[in-house]
N, C-alpha and C. Protein backbone atom coordinates (compact mmCIF):
# COMPACT_ATOMS: atom_id res chain seq x y z
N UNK A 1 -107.11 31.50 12.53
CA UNK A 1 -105.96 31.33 11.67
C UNK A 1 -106.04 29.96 11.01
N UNK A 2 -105.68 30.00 10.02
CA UNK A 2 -105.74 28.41 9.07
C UNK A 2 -104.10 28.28 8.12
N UNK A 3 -104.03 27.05 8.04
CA UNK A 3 -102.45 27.17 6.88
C UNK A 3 -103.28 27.01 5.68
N UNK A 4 -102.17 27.56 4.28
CA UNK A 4 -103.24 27.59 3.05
C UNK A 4 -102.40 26.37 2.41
N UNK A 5 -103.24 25.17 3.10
CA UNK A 5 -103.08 24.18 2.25
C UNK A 5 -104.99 23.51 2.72
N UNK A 6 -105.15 22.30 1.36
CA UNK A 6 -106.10 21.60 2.25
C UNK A 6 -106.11 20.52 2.72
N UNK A 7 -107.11 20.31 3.41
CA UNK A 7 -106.89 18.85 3.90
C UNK A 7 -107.23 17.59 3.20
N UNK A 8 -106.92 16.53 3.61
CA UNK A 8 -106.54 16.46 4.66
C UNK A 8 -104.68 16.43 4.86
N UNK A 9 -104.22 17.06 5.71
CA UNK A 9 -102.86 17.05 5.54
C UNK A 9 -101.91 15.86 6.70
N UNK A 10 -101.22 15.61 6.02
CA UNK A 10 -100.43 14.03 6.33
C UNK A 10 -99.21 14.29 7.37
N UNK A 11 -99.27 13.63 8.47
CA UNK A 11 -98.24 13.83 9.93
C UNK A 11 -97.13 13.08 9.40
N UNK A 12 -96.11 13.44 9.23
CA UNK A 12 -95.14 12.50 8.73
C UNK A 12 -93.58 12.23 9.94
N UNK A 13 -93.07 11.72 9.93
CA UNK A 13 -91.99 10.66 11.04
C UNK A 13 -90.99 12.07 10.71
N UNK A 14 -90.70 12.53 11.99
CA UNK A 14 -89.58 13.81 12.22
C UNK A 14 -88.15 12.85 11.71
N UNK A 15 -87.26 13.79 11.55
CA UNK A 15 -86.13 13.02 10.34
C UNK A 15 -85.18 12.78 12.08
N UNK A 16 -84.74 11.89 11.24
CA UNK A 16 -83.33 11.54 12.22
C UNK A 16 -82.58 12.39 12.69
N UNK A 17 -81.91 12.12 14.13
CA UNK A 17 -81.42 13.12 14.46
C UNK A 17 -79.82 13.69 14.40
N UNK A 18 -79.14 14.42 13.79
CA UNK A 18 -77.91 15.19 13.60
C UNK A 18 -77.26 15.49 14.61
N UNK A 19 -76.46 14.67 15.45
CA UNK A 19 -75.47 15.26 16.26
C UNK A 19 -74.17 14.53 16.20
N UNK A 20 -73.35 15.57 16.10
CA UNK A 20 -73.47 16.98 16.78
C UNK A 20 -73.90 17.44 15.40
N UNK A 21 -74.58 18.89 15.48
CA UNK A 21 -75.18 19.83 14.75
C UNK A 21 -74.18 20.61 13.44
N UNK A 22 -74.75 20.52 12.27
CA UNK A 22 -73.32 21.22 11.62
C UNK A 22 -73.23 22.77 12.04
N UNK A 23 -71.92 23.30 11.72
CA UNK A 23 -71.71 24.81 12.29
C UNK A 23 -72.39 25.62 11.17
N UNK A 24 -73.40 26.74 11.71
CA UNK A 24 -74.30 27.60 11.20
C UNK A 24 -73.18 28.33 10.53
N UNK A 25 -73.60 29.71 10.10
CA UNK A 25 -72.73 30.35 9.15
C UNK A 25 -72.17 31.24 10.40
N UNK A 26 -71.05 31.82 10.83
CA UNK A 26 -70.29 32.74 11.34
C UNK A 26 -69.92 31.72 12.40
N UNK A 27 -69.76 30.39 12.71
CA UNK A 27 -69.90 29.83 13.95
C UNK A 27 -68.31 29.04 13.15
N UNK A 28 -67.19 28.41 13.99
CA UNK A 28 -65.85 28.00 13.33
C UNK A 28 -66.67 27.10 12.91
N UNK A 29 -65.81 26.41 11.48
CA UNK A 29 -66.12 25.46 10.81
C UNK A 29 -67.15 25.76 9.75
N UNK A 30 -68.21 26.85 9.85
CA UNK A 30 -69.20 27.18 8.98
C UNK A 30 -69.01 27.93 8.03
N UNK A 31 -69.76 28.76 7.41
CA UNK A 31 -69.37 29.80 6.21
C UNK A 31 -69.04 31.31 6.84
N UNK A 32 -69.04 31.97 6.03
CA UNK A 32 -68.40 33.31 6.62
C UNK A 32 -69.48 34.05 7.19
N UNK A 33 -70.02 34.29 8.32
CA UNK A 33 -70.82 35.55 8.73
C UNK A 33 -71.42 36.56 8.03
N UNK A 34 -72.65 36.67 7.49
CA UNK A 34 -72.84 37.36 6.54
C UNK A 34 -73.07 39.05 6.70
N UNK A 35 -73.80 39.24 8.00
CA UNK A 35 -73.85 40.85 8.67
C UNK A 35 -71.96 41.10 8.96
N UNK A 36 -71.23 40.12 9.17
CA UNK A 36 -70.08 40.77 8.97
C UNK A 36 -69.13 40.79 8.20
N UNK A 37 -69.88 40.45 7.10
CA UNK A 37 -68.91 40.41 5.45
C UNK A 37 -69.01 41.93 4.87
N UNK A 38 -68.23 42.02 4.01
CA UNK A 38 -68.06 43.29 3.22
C UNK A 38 -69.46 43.79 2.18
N UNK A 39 -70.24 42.75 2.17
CA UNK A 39 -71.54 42.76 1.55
C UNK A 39 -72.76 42.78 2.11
N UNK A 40 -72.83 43.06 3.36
CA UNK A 40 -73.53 43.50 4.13
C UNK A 40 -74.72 44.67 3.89
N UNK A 41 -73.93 45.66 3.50
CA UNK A 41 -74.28 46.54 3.33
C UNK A 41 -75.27 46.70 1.74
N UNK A 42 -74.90 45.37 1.15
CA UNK A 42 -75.91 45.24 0.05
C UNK A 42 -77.18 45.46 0.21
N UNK A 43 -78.20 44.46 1.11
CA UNK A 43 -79.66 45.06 1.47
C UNK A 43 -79.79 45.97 2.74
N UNK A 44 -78.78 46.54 3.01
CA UNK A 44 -79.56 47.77 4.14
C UNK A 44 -79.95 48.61 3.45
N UNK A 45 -80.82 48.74 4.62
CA UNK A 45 -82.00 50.48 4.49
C UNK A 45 -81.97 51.45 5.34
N UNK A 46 -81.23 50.79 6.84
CA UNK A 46 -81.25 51.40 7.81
C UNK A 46 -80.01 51.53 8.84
N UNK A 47 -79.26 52.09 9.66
CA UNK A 47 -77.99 51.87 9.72
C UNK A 47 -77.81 53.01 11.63
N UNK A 48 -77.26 52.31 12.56
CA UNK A 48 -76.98 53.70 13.46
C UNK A 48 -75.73 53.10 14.33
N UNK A 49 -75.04 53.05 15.23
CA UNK A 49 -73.86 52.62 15.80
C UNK A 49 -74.10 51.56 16.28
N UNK A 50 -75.15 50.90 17.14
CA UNK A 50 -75.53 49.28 17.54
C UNK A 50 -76.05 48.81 16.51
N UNK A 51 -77.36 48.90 15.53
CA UNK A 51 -77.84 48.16 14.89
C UNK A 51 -77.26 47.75 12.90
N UNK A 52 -78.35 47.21 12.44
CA UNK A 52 -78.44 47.23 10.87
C UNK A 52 -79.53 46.85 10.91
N UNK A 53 -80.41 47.40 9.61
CA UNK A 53 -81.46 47.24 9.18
C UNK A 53 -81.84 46.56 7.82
N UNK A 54 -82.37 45.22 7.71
CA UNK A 54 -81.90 44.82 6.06
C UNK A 54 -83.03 44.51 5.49
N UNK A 55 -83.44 44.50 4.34
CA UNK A 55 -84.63 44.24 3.12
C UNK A 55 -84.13 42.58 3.24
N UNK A 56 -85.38 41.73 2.82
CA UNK A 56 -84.71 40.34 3.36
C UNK A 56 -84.40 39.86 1.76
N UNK A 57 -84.64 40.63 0.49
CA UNK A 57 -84.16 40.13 -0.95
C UNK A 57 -86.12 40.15 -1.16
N UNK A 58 -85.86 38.41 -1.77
CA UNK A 58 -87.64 38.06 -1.95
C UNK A 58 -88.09 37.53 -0.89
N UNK A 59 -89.20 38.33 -0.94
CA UNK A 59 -90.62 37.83 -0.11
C UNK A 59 -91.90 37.86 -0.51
N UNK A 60 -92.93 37.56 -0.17
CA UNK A 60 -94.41 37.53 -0.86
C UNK A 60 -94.53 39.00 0.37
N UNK A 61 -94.59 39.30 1.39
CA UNK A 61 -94.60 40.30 2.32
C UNK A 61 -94.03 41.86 2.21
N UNK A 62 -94.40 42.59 0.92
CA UNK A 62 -93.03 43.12 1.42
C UNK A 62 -93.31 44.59 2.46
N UNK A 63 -91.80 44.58 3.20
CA UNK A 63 -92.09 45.09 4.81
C UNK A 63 -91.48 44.68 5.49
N UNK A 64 -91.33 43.24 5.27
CA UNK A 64 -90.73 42.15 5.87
C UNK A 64 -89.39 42.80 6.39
N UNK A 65 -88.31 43.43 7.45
CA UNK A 65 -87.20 43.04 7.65
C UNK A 65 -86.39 42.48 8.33
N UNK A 66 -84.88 42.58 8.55
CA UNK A 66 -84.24 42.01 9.55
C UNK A 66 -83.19 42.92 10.30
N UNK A 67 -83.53 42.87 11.44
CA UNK A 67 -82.36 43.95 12.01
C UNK A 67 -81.55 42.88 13.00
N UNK A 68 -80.40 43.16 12.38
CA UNK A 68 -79.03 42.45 13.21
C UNK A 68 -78.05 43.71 14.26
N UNK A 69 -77.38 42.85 14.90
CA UNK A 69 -76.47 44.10 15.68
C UNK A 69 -75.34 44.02 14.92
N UNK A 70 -74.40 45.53 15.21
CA UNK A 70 -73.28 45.41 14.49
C UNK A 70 -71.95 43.96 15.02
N UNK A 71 -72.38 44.09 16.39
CA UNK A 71 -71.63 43.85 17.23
C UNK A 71 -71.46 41.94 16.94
N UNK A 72 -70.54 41.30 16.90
CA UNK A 72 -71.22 39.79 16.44
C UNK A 72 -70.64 39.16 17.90
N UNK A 73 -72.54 38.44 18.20
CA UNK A 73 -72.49 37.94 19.18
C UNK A 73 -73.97 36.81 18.62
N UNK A 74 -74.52 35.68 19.35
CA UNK A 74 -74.89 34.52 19.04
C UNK A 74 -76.61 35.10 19.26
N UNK A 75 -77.34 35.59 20.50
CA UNK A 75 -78.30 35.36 20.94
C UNK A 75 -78.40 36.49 22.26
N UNK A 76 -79.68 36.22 22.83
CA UNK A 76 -80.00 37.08 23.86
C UNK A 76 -78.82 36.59 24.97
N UNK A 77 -78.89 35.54 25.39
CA UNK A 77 -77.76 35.18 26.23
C UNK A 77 -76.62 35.98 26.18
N UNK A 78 -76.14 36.41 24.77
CA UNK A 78 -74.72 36.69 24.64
C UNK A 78 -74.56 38.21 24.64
N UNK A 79 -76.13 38.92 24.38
CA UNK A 79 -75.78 40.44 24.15
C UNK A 79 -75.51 41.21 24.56
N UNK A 80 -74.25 42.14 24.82
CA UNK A 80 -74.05 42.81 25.93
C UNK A 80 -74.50 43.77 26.57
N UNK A 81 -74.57 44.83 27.45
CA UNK A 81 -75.82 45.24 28.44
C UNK A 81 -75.99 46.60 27.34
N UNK A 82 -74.72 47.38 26.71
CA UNK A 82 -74.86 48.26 25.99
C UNK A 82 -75.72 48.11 24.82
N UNK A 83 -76.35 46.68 24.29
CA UNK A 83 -76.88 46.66 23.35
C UNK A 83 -78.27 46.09 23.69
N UNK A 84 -78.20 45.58 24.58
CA UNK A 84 -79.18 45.12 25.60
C UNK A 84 -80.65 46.32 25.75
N UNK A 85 -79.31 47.07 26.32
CA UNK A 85 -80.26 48.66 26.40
C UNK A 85 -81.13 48.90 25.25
N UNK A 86 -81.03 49.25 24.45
CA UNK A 86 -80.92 49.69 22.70
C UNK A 86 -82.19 48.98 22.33
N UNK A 87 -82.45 47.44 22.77
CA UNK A 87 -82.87 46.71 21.61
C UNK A 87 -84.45 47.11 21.83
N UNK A 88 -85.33 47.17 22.94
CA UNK A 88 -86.36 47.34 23.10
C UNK A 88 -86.83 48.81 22.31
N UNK A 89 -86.11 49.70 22.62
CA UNK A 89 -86.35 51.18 21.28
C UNK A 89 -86.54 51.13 19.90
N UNK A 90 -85.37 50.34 19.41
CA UNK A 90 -84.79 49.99 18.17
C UNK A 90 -86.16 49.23 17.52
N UNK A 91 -86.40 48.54 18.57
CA UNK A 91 -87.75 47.77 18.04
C UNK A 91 -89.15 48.08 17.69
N UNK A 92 -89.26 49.37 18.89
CA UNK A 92 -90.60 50.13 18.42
C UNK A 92 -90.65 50.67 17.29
N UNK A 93 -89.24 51.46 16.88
CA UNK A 93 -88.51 52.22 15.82
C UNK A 93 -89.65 51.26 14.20
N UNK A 94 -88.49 50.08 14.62
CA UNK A 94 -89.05 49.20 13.38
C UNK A 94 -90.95 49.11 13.50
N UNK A 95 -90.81 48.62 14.25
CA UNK A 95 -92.42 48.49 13.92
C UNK A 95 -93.61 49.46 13.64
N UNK A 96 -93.06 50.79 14.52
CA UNK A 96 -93.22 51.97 13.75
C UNK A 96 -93.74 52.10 12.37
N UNK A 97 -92.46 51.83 11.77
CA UNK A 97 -92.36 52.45 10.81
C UNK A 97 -92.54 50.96 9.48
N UNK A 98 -92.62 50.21 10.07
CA UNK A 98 -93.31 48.99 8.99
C UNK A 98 -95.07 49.45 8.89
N UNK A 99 -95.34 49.68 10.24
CA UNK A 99 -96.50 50.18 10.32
C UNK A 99 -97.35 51.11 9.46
N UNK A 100 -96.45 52.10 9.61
CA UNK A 100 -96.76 53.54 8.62
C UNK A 100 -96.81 53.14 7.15
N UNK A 101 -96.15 51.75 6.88
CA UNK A 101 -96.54 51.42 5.40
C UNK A 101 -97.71 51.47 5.21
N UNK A 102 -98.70 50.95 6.02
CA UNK A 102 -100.12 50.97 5.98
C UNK A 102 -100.68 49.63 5.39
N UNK A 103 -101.87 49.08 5.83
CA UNK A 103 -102.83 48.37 5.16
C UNK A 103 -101.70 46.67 6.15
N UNK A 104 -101.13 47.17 7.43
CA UNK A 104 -100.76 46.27 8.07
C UNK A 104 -101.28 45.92 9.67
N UNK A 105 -101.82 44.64 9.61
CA UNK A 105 -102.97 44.41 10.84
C UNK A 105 -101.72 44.31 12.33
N UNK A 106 -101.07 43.44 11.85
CA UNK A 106 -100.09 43.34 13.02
C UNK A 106 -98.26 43.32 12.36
N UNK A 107 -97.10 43.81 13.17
CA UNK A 107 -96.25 43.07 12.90
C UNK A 107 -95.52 42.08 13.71
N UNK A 108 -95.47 41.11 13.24
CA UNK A 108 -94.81 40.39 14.18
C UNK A 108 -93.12 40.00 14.10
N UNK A 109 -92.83 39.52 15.34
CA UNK A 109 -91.03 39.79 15.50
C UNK A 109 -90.76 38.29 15.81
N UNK A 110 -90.11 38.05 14.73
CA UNK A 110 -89.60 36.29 15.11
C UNK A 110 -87.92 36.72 14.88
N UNK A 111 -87.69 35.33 16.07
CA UNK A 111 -86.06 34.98 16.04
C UNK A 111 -86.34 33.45 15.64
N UNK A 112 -85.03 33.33 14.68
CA UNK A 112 -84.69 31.96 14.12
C UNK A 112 -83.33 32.02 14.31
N UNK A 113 -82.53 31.37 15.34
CA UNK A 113 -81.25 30.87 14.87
C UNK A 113 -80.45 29.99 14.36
N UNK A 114 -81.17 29.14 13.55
CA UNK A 114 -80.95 27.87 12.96
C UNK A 114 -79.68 28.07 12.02
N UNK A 115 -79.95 29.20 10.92
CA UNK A 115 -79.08 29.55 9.66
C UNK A 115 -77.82 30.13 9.88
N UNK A 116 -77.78 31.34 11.31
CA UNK A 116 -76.93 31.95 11.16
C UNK A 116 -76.41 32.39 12.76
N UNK A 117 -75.27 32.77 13.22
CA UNK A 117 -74.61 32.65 14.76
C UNK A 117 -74.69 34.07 14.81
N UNK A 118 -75.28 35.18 14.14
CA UNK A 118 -75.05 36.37 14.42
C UNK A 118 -76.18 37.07 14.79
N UNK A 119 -76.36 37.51 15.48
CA UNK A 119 -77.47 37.78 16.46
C UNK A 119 -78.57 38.87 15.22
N UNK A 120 -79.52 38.26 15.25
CA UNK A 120 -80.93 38.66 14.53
C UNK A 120 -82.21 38.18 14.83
N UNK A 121 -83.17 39.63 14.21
CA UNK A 121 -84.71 39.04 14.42
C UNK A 121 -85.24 39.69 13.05
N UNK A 122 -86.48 39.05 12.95
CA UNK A 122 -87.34 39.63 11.67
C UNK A 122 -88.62 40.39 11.81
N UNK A 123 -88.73 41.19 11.40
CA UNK A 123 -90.12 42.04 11.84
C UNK A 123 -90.86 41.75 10.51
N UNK A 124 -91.88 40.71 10.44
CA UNK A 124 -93.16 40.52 9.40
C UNK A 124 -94.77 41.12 9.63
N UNK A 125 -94.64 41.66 8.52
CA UNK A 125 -96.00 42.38 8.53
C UNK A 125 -97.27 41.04 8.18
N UNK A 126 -98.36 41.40 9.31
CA UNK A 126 -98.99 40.57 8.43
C UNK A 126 -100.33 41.14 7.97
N UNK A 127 -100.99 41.05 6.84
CA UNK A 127 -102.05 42.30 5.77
C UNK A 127 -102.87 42.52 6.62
N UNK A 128 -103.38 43.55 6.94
CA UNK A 128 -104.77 44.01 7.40
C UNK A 128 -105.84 43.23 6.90
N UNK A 129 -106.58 42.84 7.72
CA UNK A 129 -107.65 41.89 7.51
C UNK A 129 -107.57 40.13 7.22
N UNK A 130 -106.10 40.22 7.14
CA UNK A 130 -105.79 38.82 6.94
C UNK A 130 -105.42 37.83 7.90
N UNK A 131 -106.71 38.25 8.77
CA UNK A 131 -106.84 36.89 10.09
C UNK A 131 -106.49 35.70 10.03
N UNK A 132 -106.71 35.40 8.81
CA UNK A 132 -106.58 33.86 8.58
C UNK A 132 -104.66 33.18 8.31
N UNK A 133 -104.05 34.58 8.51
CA UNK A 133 -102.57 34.31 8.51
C UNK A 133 -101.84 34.59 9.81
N UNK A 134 -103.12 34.94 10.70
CA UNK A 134 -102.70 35.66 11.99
C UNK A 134 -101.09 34.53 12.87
N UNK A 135 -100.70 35.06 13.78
CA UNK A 135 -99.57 34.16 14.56
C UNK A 135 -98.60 33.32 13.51
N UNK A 136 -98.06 31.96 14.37
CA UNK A 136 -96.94 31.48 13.61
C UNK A 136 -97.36 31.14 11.83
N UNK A 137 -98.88 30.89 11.88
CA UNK A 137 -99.13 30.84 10.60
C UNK A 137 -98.94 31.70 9.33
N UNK A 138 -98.28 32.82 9.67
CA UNK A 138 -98.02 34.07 8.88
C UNK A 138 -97.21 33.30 7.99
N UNK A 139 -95.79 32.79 8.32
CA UNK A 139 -94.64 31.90 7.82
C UNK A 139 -95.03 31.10 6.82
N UNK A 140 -95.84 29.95 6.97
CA UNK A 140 -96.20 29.42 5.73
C UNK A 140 -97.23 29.49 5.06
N UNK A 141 -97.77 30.85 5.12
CA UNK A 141 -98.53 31.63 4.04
C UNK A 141 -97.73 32.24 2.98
N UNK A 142 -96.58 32.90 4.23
CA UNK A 142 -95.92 33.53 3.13
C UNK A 142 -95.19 32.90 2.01
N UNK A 143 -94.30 31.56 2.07
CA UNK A 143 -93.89 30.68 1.41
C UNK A 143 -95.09 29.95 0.29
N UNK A 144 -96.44 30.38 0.54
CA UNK A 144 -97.19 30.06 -0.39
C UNK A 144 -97.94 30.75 -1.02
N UNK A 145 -97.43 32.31 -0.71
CA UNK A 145 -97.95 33.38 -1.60
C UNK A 145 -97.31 34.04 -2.66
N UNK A 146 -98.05 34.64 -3.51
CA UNK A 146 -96.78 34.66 -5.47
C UNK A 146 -95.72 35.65 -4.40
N UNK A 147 -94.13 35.30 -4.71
CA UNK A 147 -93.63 36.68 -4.39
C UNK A 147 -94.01 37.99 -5.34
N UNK A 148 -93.36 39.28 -4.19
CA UNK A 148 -93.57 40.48 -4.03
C UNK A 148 -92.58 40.92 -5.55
N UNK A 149 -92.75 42.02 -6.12
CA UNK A 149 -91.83 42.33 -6.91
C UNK A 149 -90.78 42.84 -6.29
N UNK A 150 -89.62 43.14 -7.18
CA UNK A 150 -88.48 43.71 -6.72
C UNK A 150 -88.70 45.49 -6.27
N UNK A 151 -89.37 45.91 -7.18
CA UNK A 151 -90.12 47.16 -6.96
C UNK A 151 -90.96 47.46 -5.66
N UNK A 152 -91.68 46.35 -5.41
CA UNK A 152 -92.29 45.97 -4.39
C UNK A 152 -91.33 46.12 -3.04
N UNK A 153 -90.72 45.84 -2.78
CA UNK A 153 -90.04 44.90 -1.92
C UNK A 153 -88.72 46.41 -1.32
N UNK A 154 -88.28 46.77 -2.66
CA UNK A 154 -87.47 48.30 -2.36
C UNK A 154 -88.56 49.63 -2.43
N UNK A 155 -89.36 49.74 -2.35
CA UNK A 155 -90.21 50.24 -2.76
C UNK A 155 -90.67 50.71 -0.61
N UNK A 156 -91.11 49.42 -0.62
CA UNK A 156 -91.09 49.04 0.88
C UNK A 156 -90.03 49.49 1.75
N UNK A 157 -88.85 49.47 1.88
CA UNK A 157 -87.76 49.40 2.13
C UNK A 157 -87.39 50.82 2.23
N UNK A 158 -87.44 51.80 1.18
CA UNK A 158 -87.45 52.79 1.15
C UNK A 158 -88.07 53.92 2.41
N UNK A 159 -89.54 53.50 2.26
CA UNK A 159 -90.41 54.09 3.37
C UNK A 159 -89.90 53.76 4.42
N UNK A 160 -89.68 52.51 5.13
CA UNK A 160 -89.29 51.93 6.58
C UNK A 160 -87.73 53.12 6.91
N UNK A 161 -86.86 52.72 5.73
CA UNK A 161 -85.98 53.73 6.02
C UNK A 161 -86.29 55.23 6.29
N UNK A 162 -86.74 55.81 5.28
CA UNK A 162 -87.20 57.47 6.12
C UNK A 162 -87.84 57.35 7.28
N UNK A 163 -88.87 55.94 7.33
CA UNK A 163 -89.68 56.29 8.78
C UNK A 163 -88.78 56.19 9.73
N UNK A 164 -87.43 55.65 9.62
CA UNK A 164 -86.54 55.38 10.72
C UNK A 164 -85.58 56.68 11.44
């Protein structure tokens, strides 16, 4: 695996540190929760009584999604046993069926909770044959590859949904 920049690349002084932390979005004090706003339902593809399934907008990837629970809760810590159950299925489900897009070597499943307090993960495809993006390096390939079209991207989205 390699990042697609070249070298030589420059270590630079981690920024100062923020505490206390500002409030993420759905957390008091932050912005409104976005899986539990009325617009939610803008990028889904996929939908069943625990989960949501969402197109992430633009990506250079597309395949790329995010499945949140309905239920709003923070993290694994917080999820309750009924959804608990669910999530390991739900997951093959997705990868499944990112899979069946085809011409995809691996997908991989990252959690970030930096942006947002409502419990999510992302399932990224990364291209068949494209070793050199393999693991965490997938991430800033993708940020340095042309984005996907819009066509692209629902196009994608479409399939994952029937495969679901």
């Amino acid at each position: 695996m390699t990042l697609p920049y070249a070298e030589p690349l420059t270590v630079i002084a981690p920024a100062q540190l923020v505490v206390p932390e500002p409030p993420r979005r759905g957390e008091e004090g932050g912005e409104p929760c976005f899986p539990c706003s009325d617009h939610s339902d803008d990028n889904l593809i996929w939908s069943d009584d625990i989960w949501t399934l969402h197109s992430p907008g633009q990506t250079a990837l597309p395949g790329s999604v995010w499945l949140a629970s309905r239920a709003h809760f923070d993290s694994f810590a917080d999820m309750p046993p009924d959804v608990a159950a669910t999530f390991g299925a739900v997951c093959g489900r997705v990868e499944l069926a990112v899979l069946a897009l085809g011409d995809v070597g691996r997908v991989h499943l990252y959690r970030w909770g930096d942006g947002g307090a409502h419990f999510h993960v992302w399932f990224v495809p990364r291209p068949l044959g494209r070793l050199d993006m393999s693991g965490a390096h997938l991430m800033a390939w993708e940020d340095a590859m042309p984005a996907a079209t819009e066509e692209q991207i629902a196009e994608a989205g479409r399939r994952i949904s029937a495969a679901m």
